[in-house]
N, C-alpha and C. Protein backbone atom coordinates (compact mmCIF):
# COMPACT_ATOMS: atom_id res chain seq x y z
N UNK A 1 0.81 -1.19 0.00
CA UNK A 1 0.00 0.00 0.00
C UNK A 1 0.86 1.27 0.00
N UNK A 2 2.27 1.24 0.79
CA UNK A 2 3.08 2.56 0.72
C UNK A 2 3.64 2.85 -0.31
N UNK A 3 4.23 1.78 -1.01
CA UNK A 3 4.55 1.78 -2.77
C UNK A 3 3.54 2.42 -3.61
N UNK A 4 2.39 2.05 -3.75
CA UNK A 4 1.17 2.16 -4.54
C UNK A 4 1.15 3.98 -4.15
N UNK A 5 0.96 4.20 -3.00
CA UNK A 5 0.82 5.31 -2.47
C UNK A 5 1.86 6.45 -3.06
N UNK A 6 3.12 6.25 -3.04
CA UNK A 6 4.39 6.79 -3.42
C UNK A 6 4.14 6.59 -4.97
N UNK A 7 3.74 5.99 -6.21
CA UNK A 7 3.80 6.18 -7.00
C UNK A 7 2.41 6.89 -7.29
N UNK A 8 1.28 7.12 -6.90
CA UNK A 8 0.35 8.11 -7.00
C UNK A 8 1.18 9.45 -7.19
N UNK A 9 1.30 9.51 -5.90
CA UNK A 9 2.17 10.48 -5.25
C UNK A 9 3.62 11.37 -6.43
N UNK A 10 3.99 10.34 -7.19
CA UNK A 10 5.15 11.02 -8.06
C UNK A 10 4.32 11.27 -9.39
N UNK A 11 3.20 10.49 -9.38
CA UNK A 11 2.38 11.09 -10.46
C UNK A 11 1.61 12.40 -10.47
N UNK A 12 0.88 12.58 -9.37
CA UNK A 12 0.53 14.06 -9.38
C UNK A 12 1.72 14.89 -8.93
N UNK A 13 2.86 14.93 -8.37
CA UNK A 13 3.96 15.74 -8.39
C UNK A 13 4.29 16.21 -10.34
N UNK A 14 4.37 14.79 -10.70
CA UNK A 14 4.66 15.01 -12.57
C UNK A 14 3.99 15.69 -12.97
N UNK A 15 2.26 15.57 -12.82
CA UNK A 15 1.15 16.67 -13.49
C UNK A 15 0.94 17.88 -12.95
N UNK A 16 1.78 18.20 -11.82
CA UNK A 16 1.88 19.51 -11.48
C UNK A 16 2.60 19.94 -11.92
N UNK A 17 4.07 19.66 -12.13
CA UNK A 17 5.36 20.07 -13.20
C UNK A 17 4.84 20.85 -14.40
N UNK A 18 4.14 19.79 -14.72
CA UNK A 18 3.70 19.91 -16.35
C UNK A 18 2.66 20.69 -16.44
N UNK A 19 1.68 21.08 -15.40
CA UNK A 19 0.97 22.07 -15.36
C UNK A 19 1.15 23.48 -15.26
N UNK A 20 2.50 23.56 -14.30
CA UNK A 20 3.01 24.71 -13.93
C UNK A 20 3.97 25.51 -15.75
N UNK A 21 4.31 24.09 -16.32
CA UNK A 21 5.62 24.35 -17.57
C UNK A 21 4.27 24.94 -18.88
N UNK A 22 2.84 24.52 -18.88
CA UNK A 22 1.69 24.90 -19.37
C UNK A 22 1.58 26.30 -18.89
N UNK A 23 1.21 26.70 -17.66
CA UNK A 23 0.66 28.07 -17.45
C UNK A 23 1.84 29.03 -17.86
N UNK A 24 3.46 29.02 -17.60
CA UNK A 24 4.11 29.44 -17.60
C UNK A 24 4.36 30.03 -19.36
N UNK A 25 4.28 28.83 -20.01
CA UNK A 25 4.21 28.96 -21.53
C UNK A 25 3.28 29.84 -21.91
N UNK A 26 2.11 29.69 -21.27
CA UNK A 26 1.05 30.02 -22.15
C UNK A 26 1.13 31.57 -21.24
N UNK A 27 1.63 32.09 -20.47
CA UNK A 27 1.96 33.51 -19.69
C UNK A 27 2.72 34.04 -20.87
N UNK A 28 3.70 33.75 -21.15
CA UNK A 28 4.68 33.66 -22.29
C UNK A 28 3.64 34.52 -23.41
N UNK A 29 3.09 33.69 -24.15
CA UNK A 29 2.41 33.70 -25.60
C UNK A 29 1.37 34.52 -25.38
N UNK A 30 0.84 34.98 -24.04
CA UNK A 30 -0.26 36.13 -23.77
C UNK A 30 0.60 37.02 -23.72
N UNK A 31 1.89 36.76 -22.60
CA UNK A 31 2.47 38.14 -22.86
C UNK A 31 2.70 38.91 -24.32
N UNK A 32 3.14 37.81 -25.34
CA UNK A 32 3.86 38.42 -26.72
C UNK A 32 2.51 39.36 -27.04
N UNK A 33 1.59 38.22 -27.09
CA UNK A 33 0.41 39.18 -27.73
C UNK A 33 -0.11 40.42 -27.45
N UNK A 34 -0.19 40.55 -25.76
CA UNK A 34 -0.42 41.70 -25.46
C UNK A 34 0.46 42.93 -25.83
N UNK A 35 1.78 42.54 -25.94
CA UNK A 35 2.86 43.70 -26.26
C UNK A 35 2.97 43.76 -28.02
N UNK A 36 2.36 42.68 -28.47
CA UNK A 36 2.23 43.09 -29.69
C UNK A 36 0.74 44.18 -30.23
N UNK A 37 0.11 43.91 -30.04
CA UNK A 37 -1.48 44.22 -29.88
C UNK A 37 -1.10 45.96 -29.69
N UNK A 38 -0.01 45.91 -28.19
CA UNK A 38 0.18 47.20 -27.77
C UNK A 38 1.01 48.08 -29.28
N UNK A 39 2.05 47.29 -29.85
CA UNK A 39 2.56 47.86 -30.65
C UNK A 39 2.25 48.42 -31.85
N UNK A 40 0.94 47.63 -32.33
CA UNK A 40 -0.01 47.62 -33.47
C UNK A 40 -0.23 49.12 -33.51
N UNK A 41 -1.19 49.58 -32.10
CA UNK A 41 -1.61 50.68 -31.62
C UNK A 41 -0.50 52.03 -31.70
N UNK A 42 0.56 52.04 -31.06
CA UNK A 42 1.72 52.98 -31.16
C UNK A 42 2.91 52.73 -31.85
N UNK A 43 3.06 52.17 -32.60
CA UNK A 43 4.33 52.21 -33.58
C UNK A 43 4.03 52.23 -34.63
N UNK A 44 4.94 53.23 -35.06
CA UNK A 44 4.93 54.48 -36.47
C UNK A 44 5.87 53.19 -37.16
N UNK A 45 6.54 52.63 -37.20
CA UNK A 45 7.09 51.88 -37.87
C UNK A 45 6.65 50.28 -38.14
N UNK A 46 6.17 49.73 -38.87
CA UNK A 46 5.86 48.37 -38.93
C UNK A 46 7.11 47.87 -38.86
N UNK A 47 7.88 47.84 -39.51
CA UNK A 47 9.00 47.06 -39.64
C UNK A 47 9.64 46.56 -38.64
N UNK A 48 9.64 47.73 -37.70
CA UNK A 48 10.13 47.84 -36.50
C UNK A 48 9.36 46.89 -35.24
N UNK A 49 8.16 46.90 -35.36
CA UNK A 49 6.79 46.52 -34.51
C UNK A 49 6.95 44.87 -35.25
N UNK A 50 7.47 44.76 -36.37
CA UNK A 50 7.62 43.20 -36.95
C UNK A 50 8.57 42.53 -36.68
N UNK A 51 9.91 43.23 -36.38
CA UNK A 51 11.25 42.38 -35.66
C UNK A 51 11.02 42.25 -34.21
N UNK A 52 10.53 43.06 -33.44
CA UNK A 52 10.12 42.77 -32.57
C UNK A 52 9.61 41.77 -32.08
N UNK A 53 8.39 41.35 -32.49
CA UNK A 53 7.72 40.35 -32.82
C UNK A 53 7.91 39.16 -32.94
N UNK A 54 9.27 39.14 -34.52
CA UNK A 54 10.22 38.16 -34.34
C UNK A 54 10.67 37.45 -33.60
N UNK A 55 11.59 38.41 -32.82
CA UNK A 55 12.55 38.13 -31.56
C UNK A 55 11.79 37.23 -30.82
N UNK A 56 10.69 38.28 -30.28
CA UNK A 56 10.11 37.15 -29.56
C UNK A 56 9.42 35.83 -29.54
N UNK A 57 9.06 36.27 -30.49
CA UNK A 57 8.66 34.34 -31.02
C UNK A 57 10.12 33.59 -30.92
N UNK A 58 10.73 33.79 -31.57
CA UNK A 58 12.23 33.27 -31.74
C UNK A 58 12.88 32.82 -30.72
N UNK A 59 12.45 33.92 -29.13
CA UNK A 59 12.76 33.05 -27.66
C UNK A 59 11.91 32.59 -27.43
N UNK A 60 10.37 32.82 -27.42
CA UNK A 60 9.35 31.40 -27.29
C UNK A 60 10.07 30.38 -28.05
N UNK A 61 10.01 30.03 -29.01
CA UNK A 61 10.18 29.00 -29.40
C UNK A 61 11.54 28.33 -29.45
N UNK A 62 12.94 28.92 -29.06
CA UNK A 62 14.04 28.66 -29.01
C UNK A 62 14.62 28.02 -30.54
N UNK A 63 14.05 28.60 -31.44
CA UNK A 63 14.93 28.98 -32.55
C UNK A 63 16.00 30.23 -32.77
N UNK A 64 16.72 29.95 -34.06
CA UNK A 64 17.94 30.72 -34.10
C UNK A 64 17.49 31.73 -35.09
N UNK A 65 16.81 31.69 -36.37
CA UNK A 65 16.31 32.17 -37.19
C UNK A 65 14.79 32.24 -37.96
N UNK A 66 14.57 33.36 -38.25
CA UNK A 66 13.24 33.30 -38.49
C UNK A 66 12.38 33.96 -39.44
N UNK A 67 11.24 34.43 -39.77
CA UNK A 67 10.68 35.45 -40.73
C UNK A 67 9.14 35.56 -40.24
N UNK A 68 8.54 36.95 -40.71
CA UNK A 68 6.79 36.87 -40.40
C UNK A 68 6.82 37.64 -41.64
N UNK A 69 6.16 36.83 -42.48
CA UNK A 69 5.65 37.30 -44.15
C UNK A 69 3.99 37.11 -44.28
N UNK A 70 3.84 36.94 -45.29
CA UNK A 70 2.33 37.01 -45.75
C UNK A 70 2.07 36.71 -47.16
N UNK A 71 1.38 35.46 -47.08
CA UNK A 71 1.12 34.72 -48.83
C UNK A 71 0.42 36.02 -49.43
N UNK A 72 0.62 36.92 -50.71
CA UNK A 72 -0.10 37.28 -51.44
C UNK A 72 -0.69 36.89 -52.68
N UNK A 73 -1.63 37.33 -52.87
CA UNK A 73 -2.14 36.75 -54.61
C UNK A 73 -1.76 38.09 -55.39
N UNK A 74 -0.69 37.22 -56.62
CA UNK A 74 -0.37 38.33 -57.61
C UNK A 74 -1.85 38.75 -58.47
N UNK A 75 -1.49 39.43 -59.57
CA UNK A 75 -2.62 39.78 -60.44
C UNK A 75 -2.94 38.32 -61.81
N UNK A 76 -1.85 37.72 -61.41
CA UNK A 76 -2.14 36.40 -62.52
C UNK A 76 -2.50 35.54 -61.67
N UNK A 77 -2.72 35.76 -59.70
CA UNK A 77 -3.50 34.64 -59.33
C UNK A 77 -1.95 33.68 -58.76
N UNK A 78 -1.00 34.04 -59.21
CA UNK A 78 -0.06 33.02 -58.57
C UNK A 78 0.41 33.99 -56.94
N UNK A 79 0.84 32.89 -56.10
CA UNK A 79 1.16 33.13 -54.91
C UNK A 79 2.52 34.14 -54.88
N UNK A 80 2.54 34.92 -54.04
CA UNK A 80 3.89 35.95 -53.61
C UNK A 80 3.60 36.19 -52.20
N UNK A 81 5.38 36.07 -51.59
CA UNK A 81 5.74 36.43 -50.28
C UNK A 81 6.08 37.42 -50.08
N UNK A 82 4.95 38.31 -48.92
CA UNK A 82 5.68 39.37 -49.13
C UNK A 82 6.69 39.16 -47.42
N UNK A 83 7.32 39.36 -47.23
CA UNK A 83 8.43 39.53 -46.24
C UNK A 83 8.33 40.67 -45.31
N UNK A 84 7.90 40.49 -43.72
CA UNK A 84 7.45 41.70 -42.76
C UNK A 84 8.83 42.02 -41.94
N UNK A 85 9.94 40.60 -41.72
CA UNK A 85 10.79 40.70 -40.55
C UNK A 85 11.65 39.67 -41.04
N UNK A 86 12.55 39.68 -40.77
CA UNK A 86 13.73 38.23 -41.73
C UNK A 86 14.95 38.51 -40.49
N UNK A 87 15.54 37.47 -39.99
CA UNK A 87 16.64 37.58 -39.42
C UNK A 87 17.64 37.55 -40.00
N UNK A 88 18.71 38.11 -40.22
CA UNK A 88 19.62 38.08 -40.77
C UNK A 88 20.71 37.17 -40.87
N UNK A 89 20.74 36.15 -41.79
CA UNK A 89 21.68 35.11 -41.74
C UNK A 89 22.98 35.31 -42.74
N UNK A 90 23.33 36.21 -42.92
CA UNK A 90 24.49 37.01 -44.05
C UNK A 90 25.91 36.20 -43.54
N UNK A 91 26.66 35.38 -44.60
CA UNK A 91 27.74 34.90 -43.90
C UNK A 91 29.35 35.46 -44.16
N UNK A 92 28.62 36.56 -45.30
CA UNK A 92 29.78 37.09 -45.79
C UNK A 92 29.44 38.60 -45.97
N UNK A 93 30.35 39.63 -46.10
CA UNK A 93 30.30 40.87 -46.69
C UNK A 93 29.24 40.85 -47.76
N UNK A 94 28.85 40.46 -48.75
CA UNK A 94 28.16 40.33 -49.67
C UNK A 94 27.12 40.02 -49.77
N UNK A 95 26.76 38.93 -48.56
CA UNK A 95 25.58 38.93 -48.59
C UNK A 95 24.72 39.41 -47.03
N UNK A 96 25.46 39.91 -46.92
CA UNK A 96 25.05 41.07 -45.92
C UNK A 96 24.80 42.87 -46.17
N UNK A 97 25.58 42.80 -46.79
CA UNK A 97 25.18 44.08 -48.10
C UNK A 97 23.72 43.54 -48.69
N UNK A 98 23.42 42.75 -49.21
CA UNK A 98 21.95 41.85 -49.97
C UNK A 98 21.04 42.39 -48.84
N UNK A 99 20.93 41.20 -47.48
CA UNK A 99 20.31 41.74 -46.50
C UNK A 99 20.22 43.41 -46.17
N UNK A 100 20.97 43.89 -46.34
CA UNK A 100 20.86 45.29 -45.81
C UNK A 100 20.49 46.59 -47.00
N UNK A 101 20.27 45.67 -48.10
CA UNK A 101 19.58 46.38 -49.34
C UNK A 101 17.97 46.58 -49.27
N UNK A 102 17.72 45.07 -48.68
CA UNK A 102 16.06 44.27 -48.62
C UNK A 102 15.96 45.12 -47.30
N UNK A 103 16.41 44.95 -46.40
CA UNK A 103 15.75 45.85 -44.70
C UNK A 103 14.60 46.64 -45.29
């Protein structure tokens, strides 16, 4: 019965873990939104209000690189990206000049 008991016991310890690593996340992803939402409202710059944005998704999600674009429909109906925020992955002079043409 004290065994049985003790492994209950490490099981709701586990679903509290995992409950706490849930609210914490999801504090996270309300926060972005709210400070994005906020930015929508006061920033004169999109571009600016879009790397932002980036970033933070980028530490939510613990990636290194990233983009927030938007499928458009051309006038012939075929698909185009348009590009809001791009991280910069330039590995050389040259193509960091590229990147810093597109900004």
């Amino acid at each position: 019965m004290h065994l049985e008991l003790q492994k209950v016991n490490l099981k709701l310890k586990s679903h509290e873990e995992n409950l706490e690593l849930l609210i914490k996340e999801r504090t996270s992803q309300l926060t972005i939104i709210d400070d994005f939402q906020t930015q929508f409202i006061v920033q004169t710059d999109p571009f600016e209000m879009y790397d932002r944005l980036r970033d933070d998704l980028l530490s939510l999600t613990g990636s290194s690189i990233g983009f927030i674009g938007e499928v458009l429909e051309q006038e012939d109906g075929s698909p185009m990206l348009k590009i809001y925020s791009l991280s910069n992955i330039a590995w050389d002079k040259a193509t960091n000049e590229l990147y810093n043409t597109y900004q």
